[in-house]
C-alpha atoms as a PDB file:
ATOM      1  CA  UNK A   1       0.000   0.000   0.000  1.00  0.00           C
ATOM      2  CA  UNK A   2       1.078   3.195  -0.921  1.00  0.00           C
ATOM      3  CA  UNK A   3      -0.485   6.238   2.152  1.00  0.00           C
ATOM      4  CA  UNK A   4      -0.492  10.222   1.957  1.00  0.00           C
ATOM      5  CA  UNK A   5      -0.263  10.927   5.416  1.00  0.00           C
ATOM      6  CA  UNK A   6      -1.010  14.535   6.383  1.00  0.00           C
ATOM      7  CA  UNK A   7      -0.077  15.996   9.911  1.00  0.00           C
ATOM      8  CA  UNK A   8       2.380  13.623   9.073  1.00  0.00           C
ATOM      9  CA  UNK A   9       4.952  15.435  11.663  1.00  0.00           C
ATOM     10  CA  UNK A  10       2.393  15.661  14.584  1.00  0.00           C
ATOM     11  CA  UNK A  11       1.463  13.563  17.424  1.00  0.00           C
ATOM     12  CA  UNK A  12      -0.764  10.834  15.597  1.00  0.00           C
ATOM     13  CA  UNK A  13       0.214  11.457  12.127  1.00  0.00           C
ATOM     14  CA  UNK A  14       4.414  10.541  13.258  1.00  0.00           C
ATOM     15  CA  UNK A  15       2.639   7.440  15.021  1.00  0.00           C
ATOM     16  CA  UNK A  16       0.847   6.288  12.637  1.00  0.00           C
ATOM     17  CA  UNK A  17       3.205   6.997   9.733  1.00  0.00           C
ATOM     18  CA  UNK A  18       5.908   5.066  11.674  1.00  0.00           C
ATOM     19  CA  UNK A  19       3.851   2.096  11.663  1.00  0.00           C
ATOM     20  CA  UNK A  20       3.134   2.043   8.423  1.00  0.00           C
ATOM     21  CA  UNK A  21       6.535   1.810   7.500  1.00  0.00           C
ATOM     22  CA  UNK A  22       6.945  -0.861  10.360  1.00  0.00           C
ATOM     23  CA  UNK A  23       4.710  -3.154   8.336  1.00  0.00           C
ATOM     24  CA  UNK A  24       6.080  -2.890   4.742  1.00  0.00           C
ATOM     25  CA  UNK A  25       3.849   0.404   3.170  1.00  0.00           C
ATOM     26  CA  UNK A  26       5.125   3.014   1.157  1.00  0.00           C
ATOM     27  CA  UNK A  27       4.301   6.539   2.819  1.00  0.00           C
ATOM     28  CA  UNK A  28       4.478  10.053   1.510  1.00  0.00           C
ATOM     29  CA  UNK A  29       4.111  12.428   4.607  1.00  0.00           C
ATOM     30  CA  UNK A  30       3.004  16.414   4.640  1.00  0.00           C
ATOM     31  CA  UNK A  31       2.867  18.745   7.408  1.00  0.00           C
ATOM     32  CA  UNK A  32       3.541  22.357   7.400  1.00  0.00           C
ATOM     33  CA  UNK A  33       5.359  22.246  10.664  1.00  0.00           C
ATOM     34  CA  UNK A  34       2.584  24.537  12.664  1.00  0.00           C
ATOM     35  CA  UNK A  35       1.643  22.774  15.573  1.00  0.00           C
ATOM     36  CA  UNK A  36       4.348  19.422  14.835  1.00  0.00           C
ATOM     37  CA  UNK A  37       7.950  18.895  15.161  1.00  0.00           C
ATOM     38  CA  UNK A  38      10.645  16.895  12.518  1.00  0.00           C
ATOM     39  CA  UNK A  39      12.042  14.906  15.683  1.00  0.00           C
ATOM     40  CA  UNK A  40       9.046  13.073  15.574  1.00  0.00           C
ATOM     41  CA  UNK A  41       9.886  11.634  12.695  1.00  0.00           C
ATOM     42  CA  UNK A  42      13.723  11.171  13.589  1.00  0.00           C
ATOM     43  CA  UNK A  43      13.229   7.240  12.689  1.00  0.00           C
ATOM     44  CA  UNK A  44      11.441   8.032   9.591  1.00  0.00           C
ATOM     45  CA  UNK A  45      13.715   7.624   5.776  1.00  0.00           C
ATOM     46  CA  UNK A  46      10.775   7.865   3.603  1.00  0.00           C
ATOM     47  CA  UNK A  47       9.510  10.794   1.291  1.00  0.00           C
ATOM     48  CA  UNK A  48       8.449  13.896   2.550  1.00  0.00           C
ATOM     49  CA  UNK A  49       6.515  17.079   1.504  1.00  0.00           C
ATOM     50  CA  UNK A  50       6.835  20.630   3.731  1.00  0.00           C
ATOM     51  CA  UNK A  51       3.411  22.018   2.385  1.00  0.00           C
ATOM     52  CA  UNK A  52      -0.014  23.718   3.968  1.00  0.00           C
ATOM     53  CA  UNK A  53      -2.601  21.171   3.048  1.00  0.00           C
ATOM     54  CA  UNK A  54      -4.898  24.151   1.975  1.00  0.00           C
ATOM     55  CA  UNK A  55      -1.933  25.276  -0.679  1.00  0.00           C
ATOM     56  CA  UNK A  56      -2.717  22.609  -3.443  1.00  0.00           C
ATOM     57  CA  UNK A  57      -0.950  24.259  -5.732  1.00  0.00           C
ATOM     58  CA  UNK A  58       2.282  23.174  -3.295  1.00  0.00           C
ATOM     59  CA  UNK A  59       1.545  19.823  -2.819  1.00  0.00           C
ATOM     60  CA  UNK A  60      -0.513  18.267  -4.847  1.00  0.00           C
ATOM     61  CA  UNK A  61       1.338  17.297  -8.257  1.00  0.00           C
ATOM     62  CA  UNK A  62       3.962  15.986  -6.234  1.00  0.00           C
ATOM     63  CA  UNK A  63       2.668  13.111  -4.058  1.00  0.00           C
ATOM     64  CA  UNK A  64       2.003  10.892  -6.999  1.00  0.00           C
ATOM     65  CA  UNK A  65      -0.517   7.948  -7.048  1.00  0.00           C
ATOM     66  CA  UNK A  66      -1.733   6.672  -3.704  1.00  0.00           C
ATOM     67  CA  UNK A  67      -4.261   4.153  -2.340  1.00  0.00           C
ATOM     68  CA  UNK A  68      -5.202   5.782   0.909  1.00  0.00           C
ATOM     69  CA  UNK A  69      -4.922   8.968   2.544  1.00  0.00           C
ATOM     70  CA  UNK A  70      -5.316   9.873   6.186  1.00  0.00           C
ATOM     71  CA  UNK A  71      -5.693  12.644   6.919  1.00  0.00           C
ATOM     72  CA  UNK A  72      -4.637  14.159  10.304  1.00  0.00           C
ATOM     73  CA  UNK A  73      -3.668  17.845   9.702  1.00  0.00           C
ATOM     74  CA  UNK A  74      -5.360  20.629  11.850  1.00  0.00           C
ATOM     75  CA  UNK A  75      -5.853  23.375  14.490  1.00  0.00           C
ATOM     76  CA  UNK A  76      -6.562  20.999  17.053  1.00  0.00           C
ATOM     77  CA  UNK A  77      -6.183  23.580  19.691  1.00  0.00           C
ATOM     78  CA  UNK A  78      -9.149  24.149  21.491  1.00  0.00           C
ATOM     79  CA  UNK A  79      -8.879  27.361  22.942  1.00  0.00           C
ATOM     80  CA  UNK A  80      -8.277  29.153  19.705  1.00  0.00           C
ATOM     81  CA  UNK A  81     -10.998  31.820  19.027  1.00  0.00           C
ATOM     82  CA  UNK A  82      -9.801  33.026  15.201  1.00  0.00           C
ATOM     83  CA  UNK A  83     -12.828  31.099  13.771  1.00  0.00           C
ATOM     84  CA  UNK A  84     -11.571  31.996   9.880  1.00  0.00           C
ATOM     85  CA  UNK A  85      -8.285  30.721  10.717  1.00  0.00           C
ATOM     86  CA  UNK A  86     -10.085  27.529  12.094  1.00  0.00           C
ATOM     87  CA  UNK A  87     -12.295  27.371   9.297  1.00  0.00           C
ATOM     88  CA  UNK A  88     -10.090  27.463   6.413  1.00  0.00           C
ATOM     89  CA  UNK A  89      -7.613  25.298   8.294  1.00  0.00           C
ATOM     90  CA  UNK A  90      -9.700  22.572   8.820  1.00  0.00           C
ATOM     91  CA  UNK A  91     -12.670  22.492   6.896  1.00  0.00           C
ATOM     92  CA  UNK A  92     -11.411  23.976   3.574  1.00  0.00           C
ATOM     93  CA  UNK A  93      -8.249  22.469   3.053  1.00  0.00           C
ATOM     94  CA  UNK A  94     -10.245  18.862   3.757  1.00  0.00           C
ATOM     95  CA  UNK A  95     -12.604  19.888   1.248  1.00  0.00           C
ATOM     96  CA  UNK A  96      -9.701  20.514  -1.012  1.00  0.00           C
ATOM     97  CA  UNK A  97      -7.997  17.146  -0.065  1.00  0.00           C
ATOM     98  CA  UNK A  98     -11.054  15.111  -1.000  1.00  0.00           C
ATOM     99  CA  UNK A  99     -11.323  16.611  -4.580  1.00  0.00           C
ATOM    100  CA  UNK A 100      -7.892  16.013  -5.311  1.00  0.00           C
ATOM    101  CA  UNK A 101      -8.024  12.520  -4.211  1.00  0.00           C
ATOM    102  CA  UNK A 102     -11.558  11.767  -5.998  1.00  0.00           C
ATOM    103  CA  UNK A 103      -9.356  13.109  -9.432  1.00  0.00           C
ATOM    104  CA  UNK A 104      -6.510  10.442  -8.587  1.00  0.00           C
ATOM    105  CA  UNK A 105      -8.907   8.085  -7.521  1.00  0.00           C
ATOM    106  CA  UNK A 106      -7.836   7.371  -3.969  1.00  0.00           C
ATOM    107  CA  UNK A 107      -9.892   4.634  -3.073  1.00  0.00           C
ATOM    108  CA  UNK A 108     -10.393   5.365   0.532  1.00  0.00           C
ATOM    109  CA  UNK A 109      -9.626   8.601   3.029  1.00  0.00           C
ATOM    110  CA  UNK A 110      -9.690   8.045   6.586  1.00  0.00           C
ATOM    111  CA  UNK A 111      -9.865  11.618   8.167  1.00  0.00           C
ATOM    112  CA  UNK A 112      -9.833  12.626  12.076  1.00  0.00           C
ATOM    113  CA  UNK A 113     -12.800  14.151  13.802  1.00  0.00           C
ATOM    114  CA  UNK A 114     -13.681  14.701  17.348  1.00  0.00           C
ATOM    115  CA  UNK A 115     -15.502  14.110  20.232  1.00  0.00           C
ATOM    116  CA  UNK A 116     -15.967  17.721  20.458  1.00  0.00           C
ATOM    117  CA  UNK A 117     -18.755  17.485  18.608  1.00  0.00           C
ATOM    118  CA  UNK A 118     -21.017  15.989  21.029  1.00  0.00           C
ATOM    119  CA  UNK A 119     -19.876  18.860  24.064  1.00  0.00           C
ATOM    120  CA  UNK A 120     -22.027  18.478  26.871  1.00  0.00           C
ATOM    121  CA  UNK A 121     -24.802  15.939  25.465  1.00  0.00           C
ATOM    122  CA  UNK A 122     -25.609  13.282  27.535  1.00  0.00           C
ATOM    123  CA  UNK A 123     -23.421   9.722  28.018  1.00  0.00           C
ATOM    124  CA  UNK A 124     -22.113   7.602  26.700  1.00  0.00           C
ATOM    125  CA  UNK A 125     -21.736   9.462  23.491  1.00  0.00           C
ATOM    126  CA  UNK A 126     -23.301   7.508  20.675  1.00  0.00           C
ATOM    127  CA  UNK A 127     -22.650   8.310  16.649  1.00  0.00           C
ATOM    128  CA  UNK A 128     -26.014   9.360  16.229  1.00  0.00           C
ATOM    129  CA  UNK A 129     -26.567  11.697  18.607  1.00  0.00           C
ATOM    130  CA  UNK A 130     -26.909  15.351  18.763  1.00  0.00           C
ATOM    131  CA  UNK A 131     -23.677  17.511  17.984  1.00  0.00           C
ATOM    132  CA  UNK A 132     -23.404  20.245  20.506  1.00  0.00           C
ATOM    133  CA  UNK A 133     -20.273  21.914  19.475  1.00  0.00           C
ATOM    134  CA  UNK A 134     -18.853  24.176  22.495  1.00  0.00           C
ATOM    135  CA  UNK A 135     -16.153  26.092  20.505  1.00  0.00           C
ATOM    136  CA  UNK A 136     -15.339  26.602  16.665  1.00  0.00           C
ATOM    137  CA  UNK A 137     -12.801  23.403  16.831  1.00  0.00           C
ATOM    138  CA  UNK A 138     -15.622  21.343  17.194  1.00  0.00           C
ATOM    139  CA  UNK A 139     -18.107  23.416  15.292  1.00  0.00           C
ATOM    140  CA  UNK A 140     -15.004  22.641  12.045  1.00  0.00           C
ATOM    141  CA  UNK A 141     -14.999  18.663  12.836  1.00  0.00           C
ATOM    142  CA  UNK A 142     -18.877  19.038  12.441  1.00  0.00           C
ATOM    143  CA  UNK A 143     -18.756  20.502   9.223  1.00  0.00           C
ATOM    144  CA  UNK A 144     -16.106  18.425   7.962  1.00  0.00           C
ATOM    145  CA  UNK A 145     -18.320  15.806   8.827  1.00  0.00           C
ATOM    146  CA  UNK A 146     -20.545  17.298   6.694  1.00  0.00           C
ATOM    147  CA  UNK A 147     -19.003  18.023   3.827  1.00  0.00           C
ATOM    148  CA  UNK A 148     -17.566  14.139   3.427  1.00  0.00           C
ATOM    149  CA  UNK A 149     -21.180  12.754   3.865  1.00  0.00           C
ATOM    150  CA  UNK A 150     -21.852  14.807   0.967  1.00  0.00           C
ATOM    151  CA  UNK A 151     -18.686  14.117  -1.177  1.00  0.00           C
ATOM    152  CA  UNK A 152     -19.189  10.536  -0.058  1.00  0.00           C
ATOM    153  CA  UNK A 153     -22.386  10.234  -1.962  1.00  0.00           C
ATOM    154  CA  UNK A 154     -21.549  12.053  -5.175  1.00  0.00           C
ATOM    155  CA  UNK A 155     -18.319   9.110  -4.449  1.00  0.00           C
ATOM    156  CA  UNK A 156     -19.742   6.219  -4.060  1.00  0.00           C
ATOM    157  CA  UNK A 157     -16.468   4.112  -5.269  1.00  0.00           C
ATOM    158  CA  UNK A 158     -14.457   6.147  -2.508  1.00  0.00           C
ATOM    159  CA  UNK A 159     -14.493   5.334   1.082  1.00  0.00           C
ATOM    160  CA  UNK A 160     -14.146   8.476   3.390  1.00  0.00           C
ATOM    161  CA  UNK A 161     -13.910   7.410   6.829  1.00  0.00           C
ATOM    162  CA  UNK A 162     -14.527   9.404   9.682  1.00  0.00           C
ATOM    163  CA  UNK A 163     -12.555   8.487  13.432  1.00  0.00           C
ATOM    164  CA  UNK A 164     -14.354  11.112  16.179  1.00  0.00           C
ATOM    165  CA  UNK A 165     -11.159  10.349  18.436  1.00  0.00           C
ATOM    166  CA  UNK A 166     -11.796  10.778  22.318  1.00  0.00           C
ATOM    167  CA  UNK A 167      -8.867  11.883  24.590  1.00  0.00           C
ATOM    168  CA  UNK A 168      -5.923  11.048  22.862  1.00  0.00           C
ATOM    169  CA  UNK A 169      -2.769  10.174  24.644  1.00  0.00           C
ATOM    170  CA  UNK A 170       0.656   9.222  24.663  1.00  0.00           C
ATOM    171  CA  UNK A 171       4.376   9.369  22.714  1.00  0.00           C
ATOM    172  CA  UNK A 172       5.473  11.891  20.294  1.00  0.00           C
ATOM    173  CA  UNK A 173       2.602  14.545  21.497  1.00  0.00           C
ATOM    174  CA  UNK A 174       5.010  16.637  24.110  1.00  0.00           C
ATOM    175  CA  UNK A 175       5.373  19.780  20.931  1.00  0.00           C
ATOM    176  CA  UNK A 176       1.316  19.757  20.885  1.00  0.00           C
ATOM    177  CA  UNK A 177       2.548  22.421  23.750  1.00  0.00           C
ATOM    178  CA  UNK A 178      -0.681  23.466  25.820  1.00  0.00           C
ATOM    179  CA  UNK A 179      -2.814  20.984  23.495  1.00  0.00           C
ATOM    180  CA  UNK A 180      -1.132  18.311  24.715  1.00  0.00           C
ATOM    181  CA  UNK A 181      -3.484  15.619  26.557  1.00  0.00           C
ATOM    182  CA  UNK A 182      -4.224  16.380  30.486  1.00  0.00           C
ATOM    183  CA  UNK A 183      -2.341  12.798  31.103  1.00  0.00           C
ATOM    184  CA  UNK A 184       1.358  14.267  29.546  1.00  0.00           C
ATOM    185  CA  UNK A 185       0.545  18.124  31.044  1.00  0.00           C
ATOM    186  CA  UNK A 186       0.153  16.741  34.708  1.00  0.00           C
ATOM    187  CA  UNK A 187       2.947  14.051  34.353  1.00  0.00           C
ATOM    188  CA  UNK A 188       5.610  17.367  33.689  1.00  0.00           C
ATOM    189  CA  UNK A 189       4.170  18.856  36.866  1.00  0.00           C
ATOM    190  CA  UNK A 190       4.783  15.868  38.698  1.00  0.00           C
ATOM    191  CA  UNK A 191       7.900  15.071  37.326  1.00  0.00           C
ATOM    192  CA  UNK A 192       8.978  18.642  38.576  1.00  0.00           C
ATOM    193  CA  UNK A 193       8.264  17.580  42.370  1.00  0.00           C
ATOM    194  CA  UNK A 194       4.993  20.106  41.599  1.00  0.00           C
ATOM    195  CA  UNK A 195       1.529  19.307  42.944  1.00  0.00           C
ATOM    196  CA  UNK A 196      -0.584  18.308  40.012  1.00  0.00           C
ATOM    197  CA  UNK A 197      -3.070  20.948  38.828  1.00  0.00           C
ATOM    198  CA  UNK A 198      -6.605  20.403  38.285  1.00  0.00           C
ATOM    199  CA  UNK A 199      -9.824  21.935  38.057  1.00  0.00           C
ATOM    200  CA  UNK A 200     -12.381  21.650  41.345  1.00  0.00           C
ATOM    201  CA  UNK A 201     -12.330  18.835  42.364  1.00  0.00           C
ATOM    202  CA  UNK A 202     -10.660  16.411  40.044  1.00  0.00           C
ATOM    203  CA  UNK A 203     -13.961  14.365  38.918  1.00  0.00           C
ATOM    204  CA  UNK A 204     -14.322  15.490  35.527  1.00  0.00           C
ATOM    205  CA  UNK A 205     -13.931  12.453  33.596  1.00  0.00           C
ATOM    206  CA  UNK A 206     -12.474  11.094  29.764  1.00  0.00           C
ATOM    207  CA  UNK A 207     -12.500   8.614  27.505  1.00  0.00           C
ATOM    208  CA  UNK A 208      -8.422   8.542  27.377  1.00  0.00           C
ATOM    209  CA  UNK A 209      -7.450   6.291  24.338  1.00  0.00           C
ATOM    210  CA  UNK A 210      -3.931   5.564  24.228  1.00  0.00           C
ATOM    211  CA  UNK A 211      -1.747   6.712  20.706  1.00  0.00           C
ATOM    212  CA  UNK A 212      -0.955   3.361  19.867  1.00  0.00           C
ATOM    213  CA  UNK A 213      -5.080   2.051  19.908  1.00  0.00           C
ATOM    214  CA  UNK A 214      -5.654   5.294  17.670  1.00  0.00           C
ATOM    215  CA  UNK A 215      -3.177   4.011  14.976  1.00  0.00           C
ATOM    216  CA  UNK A 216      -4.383   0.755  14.870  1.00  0.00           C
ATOM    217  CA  UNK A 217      -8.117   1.684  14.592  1.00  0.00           C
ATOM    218  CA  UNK A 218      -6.547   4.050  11.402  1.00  0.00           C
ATOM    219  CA  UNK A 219      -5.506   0.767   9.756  1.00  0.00           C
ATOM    220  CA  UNK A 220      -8.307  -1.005  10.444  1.00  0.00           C
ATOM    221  CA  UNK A 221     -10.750   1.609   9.111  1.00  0.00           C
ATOM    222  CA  UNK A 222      -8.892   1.845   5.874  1.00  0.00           C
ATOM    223  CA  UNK A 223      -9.287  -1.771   5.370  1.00  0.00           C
ATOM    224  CA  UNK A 224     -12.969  -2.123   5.630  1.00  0.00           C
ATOM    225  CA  UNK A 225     -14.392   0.504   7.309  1.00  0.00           C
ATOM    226  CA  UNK A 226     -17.853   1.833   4.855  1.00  0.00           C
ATOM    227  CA  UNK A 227     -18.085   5.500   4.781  1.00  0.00           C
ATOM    228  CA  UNK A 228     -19.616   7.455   7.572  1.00  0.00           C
ATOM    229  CA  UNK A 229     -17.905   8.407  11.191  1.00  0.00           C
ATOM    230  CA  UNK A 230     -17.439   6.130  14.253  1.00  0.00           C
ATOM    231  CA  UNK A 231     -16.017   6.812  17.897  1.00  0.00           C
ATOM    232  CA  UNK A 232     -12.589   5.958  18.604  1.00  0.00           C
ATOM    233  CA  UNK A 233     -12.723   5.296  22.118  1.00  0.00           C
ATOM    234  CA  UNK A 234     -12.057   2.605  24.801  1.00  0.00           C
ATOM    235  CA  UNK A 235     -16.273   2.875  26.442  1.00  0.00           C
ATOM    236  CA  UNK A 236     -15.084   3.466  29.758  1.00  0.00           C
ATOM    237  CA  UNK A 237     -14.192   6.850  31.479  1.00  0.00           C
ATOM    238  CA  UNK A 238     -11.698   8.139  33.672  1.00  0.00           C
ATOM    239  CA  UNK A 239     -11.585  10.741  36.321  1.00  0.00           C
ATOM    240  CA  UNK A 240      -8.694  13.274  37.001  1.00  0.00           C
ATOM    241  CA  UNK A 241      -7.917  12.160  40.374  1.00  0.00           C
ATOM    242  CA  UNK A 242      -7.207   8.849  39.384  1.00  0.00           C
ATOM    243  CA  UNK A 243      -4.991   9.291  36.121  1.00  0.00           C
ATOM    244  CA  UNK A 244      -3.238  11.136  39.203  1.00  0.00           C
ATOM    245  CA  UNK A 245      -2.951   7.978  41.455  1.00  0.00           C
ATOM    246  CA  UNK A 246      -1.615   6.462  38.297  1.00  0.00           C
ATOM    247  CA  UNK A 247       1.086   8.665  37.554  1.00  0.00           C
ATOM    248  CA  UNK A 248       2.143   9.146  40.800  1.00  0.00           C
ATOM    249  CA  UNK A 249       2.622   5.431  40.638  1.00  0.00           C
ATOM    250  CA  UNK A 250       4.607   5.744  37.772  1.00  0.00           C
ATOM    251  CA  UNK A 251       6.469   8.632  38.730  1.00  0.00           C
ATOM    252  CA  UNK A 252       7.321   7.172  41.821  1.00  0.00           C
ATOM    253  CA  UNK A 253       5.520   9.922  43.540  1.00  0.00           C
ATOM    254  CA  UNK A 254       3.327  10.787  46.370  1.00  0.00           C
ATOM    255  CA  UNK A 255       1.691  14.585  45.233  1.00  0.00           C
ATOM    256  CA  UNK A 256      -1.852  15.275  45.861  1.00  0.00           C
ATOM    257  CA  UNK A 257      -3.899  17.572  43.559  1.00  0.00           C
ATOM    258  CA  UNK A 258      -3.870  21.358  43.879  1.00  0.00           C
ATOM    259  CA  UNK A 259      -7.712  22.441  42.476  1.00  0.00           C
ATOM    260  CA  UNK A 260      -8.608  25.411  40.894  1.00  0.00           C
ATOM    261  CA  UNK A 261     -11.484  26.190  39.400  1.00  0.00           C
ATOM    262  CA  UNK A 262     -12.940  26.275  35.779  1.00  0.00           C
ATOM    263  CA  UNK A 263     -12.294  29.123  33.956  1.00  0.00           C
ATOM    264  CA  UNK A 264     -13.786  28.230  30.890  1.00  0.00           C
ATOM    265  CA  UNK A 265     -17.654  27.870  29.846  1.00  0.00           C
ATOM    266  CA  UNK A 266     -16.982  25.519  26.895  1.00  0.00           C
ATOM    267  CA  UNK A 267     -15.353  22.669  29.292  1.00  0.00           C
ATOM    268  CA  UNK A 268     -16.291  19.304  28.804  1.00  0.00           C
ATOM    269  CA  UNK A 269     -16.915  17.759  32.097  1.00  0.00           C
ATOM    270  CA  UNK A 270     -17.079  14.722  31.281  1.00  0.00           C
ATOM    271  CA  UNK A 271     -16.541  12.435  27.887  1.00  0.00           C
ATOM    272  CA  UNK A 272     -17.539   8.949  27.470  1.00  0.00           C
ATOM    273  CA  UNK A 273     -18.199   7.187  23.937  1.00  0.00           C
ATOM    274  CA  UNK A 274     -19.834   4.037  22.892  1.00  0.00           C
ATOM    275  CA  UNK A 275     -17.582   2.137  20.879  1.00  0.00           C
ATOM    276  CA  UNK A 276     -19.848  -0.805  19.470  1.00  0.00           C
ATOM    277  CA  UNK A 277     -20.155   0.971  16.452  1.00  0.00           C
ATOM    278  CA  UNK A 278     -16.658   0.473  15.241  1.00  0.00           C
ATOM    279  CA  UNK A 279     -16.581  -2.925  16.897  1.00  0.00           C
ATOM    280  CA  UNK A 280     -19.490  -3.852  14.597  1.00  0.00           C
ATOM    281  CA  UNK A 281     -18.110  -2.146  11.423  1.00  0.00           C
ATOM    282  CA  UNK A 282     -14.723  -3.176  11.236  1.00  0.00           C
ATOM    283  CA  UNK A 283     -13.695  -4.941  14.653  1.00  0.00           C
ATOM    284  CA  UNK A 284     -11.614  -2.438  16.238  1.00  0.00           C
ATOM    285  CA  UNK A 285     -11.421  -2.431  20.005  1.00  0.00           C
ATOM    286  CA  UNK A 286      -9.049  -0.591  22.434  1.00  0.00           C
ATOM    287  CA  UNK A 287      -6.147  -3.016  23.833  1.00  0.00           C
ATOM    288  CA  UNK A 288      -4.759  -0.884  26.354  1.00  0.00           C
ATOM    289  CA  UNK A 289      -6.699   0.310  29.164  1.00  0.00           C
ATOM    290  CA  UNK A 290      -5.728   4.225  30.277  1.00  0.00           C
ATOM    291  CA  UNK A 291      -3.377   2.820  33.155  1.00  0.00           C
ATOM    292  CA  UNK A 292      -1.741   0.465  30.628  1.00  0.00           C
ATOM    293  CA  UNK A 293      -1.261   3.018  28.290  1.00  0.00           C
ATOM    294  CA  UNK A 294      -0.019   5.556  30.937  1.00  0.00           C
ATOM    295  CA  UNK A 295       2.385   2.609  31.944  1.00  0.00           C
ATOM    296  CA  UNK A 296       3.706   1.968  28.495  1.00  0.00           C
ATOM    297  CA  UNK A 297       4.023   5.651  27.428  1.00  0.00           C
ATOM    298  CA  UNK A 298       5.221   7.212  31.051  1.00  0.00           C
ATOM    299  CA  UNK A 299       7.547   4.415  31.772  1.00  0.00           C
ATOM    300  CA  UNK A 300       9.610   4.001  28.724  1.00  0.00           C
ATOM    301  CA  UNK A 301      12.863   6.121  29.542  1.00  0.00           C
ATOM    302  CA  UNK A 302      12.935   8.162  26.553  1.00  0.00           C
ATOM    303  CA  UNK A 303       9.113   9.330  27.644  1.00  0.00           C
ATOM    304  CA  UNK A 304      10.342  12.806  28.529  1.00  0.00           C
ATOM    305  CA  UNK A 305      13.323  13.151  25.966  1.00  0.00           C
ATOM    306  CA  UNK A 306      13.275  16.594  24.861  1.00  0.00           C
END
């Protein structure tokens, strides 16, 4: 298999486009270097494009024939507010990618989505529910959504694939900076001898999915996923205060929390998704609980290489 992976210097694009290679495929990766870093991809010989996704004109008669693309570039910072910026980022350069890829007849994209989109609707967070976007991040994912239903039918020989990740975690994500997952942002305070912070009082709750589950349910969709969107998620949820006990575990420590509270009106308190629906469609189910994952990713002694 030949894969255009975009994002392809970020936290799950470097993942995933390291696996690939690990089993045998041929991968062209993009990224504009925004939000991602090249030492991600330190272990990584193949091809490579520095290009914006949205700038076709710099990209696009260069990647050559592919069978898949997934697609993992975006603003994936919640807390920005420039709604064009978010807009253009990640819904227009997506709608861009799918044309191009319907005129080289790509035969499936596999694109990543959100939770986001369901914000504060009710648990566990099912497919067809409700979106409830809190902040334009989400409100893009939703449109994206959108606009590959749509493409998807005028397609029907393409499969466009959409993964609504839930709280992503684990190597290769310390340059997402302040985007990073809660799990790597409170390990660094602990790892500085600093009491963890959290908001009042530590029982929100996630669906934290570890890095290495989000690859593999990648593969798995291009395979033999049909078109349409489906959670990424492990089904069971997580509160602060204990992803605390388990890095102080891991860490070696003994820190209690220090709470603050909430100063945002958008906040998810709690996430939680219901993952038969990629279980049914193409048999993917998480292998590493959150504590396994936090054990493999926090333990491993290059974990906080800089």
């Amino acid at each position: 298999m030949r894969a255009l992976v975009t994002g392809a210097a970020g936290f799950i694009g470097s993942n995933l486009v390291l696996e690939l290679v690990r089993q045998g495929h041929e991968v062209v990766g993009l990224d504009d270097f925004t939000s991602s870093n090249f030492a991600n991809l330190q272990d990584y010989s193949g091809d490579f494009l520095a290009a914006d996704v949205a700038d076709a004109e710099a990209w696009t008669g260069r990647v050559g024939d592919v069978d898949v693309v997934f697609h993992e570039a975006a603003i994936t910072d919640t807390t920005v507010t420039d709604q064009l910026r978010m807009m253009r980022t990640n819904v227009e350069a997506f709608r861009g990618l799918l044309n191009w890829a319907a005129q080289r007849k790509v035969r499936c994209v596999v694109y990543a989505s959100s939770a986001g989109i369901y914000g504060d609707g009710p648990i566990p967070m099912r497919e067809d529910a409700a979106p409830r976007p809190l902040n334009i991040y989400a409100f893009s994912k939703r449109v994206m959504e959108k606009v590959a239903a749509d493409f998807a039918q005028r397609n029907p020989k393409m499969r466009i694939v959409g993964l609504r990740y839930f709280n992503v975690f684990g190597g290769r994500e310390r340059f997402k900076g302040a985007a990073a997952s809660m799990i790597w942002q409170l390990a660094l305070q602990m790892r500085r001898g600093a009491r963890p912070r959290v908001f009042e009082y530590g029982d929100q709750c996630r669906d934290f999915i570890y890095v290495k589950d989000v690859v593999r349910a990648n593969l798995m969709a291009a395979q033999k996923a049909p078109s349409g969107v489906y959670n990424v998620c492990t089904g069971k949820k997580t509160s602060f205060n204990e992803i605390i006990q388990e890095l102080n575990a891991v860490l070696g420590a003994a820190l209690k929390p220090e709470y603050f509270k909430n100063p945002y009106s958008f906040y998810q308190n709690e996430t939680l998704g219901d993952a038969r629906r990629a279980r049914q469609a193409f048999a993917f189910k998480a292998q590493f609980s959150t504590a396994q994952g936090i054990q493999d990713y926090l333990g491993a002694r290059e974990a906080f290489a800089v």
